[in-house]
N, C-alpha and C. Protein backbone atom coordinates (compact mmCIF):
# COMPACT_ATOMS: atom_id res chain seq x y z
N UNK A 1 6.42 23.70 10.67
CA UNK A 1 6.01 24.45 9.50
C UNK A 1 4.85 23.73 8.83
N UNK A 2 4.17 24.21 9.00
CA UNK A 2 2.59 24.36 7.81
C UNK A 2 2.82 24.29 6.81
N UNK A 3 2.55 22.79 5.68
CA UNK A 3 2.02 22.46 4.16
C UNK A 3 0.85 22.95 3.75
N UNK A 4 1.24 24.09 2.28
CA UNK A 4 0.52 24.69 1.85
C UNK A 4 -0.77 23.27 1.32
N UNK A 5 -1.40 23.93 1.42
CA UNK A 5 -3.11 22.97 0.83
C UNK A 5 -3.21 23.23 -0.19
N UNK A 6 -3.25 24.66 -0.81
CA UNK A 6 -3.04 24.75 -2.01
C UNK A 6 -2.01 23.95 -3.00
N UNK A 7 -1.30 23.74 -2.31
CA UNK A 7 0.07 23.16 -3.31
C UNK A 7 -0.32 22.08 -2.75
N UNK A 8 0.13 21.06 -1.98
CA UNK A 8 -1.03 19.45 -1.73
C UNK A 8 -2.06 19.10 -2.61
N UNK A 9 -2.98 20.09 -2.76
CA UNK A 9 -4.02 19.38 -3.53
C UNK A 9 -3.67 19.64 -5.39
N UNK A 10 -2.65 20.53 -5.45
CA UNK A 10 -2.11 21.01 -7.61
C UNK A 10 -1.61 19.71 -7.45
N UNK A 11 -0.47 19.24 -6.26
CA UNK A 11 0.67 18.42 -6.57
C UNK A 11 0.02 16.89 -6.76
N UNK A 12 -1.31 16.04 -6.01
CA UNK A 12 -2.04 15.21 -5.86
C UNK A 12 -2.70 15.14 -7.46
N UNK A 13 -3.08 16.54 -7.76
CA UNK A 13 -3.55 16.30 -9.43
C UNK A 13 -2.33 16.05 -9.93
N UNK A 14 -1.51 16.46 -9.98
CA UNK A 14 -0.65 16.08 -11.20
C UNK A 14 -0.30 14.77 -10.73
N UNK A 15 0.21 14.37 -9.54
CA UNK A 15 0.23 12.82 -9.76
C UNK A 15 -0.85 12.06 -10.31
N UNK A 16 -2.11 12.32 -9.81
CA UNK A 16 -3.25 11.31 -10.88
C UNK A 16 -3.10 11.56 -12.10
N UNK A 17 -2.85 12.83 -12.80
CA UNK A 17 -2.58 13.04 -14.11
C UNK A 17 -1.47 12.20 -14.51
N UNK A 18 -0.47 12.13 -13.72
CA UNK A 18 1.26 11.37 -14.82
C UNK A 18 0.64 9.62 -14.45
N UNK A 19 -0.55 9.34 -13.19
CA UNK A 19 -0.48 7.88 -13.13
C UNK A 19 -1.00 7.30 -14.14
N UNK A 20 -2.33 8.18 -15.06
CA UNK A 20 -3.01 7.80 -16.11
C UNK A 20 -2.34 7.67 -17.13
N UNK A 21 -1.08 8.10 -17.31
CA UNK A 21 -0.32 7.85 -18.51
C UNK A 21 0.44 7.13 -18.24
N UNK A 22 1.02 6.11 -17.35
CA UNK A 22 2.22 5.42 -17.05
C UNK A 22 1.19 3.62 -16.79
N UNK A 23 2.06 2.73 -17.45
CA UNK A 23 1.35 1.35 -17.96
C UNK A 23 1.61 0.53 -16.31
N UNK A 24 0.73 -0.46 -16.41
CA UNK A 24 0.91 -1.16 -15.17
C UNK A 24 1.89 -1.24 -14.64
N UNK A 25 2.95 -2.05 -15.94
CA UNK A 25 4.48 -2.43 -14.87
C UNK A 25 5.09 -1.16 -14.37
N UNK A 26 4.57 0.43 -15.14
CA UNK A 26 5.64 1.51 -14.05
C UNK A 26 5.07 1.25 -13.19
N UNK A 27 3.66 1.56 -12.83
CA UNK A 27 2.91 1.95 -11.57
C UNK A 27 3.56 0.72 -10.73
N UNK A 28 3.70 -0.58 -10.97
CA UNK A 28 4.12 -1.45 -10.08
C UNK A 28 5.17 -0.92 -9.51
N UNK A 29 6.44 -0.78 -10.68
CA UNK A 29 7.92 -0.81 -9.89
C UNK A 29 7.79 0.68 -9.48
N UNK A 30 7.01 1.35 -9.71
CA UNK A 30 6.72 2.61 -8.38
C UNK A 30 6.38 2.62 -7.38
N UNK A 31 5.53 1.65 -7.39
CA UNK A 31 5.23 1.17 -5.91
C UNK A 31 6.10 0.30 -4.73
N UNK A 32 6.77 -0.51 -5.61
CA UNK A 32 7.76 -1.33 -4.99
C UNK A 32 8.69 -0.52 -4.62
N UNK A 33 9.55 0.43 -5.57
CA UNK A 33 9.95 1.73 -4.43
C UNK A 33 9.89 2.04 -3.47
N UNK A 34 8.12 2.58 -3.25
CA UNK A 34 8.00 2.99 -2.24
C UNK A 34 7.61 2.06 -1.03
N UNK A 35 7.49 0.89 -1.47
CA UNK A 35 7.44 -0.17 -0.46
C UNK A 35 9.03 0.13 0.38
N UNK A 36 10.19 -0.43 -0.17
CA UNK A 36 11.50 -0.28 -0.04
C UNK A 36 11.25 0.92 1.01
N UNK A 37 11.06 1.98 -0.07
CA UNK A 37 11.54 3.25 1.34
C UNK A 37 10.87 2.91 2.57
N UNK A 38 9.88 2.44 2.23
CA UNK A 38 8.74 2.79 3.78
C UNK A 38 9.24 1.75 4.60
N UNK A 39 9.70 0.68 4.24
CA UNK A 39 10.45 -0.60 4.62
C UNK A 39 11.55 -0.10 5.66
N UNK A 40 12.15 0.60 4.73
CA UNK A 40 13.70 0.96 5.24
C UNK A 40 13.45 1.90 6.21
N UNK A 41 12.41 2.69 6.72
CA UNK A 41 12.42 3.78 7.73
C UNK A 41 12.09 3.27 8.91
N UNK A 42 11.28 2.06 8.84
CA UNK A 42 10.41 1.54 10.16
C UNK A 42 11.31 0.17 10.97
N UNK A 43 11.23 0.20 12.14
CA UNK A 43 11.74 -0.81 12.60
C UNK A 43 11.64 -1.98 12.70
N UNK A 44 12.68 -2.94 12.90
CA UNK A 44 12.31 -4.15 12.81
C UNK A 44 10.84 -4.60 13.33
N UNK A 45 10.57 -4.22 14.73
CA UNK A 45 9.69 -4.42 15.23
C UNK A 45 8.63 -4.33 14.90
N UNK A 46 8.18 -2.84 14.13
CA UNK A 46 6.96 -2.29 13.39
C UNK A 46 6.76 -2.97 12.25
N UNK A 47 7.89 -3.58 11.26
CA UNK A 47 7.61 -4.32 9.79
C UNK A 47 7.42 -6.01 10.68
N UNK A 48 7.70 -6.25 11.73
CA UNK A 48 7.26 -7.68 12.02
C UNK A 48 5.51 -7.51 12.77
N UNK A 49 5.49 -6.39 13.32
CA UNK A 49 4.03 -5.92 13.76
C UNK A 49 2.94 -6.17 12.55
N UNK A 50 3.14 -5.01 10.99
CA UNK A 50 2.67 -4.99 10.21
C UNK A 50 2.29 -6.65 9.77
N UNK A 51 3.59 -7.75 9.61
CA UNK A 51 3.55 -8.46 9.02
C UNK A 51 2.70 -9.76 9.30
N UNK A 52 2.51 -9.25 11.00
CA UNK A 52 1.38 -9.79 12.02
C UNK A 52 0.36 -9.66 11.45
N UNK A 53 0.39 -8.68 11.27
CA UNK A 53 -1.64 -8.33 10.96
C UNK A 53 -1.63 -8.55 9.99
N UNK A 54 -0.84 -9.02 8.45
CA UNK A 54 -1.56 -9.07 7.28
C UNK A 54 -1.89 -10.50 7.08
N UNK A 55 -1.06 -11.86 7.89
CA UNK A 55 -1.09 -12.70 8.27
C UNK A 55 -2.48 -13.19 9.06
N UNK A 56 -2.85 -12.45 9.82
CA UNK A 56 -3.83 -12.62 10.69
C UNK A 56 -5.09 -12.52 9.59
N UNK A 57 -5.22 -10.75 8.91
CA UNK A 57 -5.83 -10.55 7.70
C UNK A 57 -6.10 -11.82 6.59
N UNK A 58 -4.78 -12.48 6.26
CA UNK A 58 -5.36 -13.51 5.14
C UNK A 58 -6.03 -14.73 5.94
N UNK A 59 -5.36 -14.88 7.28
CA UNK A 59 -6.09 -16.13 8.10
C UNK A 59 -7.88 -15.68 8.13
N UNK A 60 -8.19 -14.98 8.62
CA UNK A 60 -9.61 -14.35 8.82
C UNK A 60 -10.07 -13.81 7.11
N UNK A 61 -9.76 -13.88 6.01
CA UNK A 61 -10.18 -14.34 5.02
C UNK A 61 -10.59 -15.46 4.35
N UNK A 62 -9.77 -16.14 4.58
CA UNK A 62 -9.50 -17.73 4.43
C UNK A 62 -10.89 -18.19 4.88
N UNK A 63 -10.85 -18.26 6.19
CA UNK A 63 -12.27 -18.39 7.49
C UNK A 63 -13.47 -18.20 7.04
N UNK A 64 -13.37 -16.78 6.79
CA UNK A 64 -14.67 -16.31 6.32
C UNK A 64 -15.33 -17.36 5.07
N UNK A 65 -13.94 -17.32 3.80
CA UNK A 65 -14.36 -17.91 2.39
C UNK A 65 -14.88 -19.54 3.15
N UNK A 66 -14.11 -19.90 3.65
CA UNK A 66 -14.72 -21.41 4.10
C UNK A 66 -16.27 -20.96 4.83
N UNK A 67 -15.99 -20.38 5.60
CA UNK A 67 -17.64 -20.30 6.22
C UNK A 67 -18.74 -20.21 5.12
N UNK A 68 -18.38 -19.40 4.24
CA UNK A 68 -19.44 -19.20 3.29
C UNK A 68 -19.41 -20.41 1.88
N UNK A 69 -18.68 -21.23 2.22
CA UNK A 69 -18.69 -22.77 1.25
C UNK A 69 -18.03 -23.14 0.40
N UNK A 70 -17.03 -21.93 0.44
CA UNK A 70 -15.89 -21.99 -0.22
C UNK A 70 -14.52 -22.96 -0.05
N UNK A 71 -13.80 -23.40 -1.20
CA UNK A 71 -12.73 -24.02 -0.96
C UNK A 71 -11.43 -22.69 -0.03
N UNK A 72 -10.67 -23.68 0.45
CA UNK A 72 -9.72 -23.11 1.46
C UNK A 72 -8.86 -22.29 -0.10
């Protein structure tokens, strides 16, 4: 079954609309929510995959900042 576009794109405004009114710490523990859920659906394997690459991500940041004369 086919998601209306019309309704996707009302429902996308009203979330930017309720995010502009809600203070950092909701938006945080909203997010951490949805960390949790997205956590809880994927497999071990896929959240140790993910956790690969963000690892790898801060290593090859790190790198870069030193290359360019930066402290570690």
């Amino acid at each position: 079954m086919k998601k209306n576009e019309a309704a996707q794109a009302l429902g996308k405004l009203g979330g930017q609309a309720r995010a502009k009114n809600l203070s950092d710490t909701q938006l945080s523990q909203i997010g951490k929510q949805g960390a949790k859920a997205r956590a809880s659906k994927l497999s071990a394997a896929k959240r140790s995959e993910i956790a690969r690459k963000a690892v790898q991500a801060r290593i090859a940041k790190q790198n870069q900042h030193k290359l360019k004369g930066g402290k570690a």
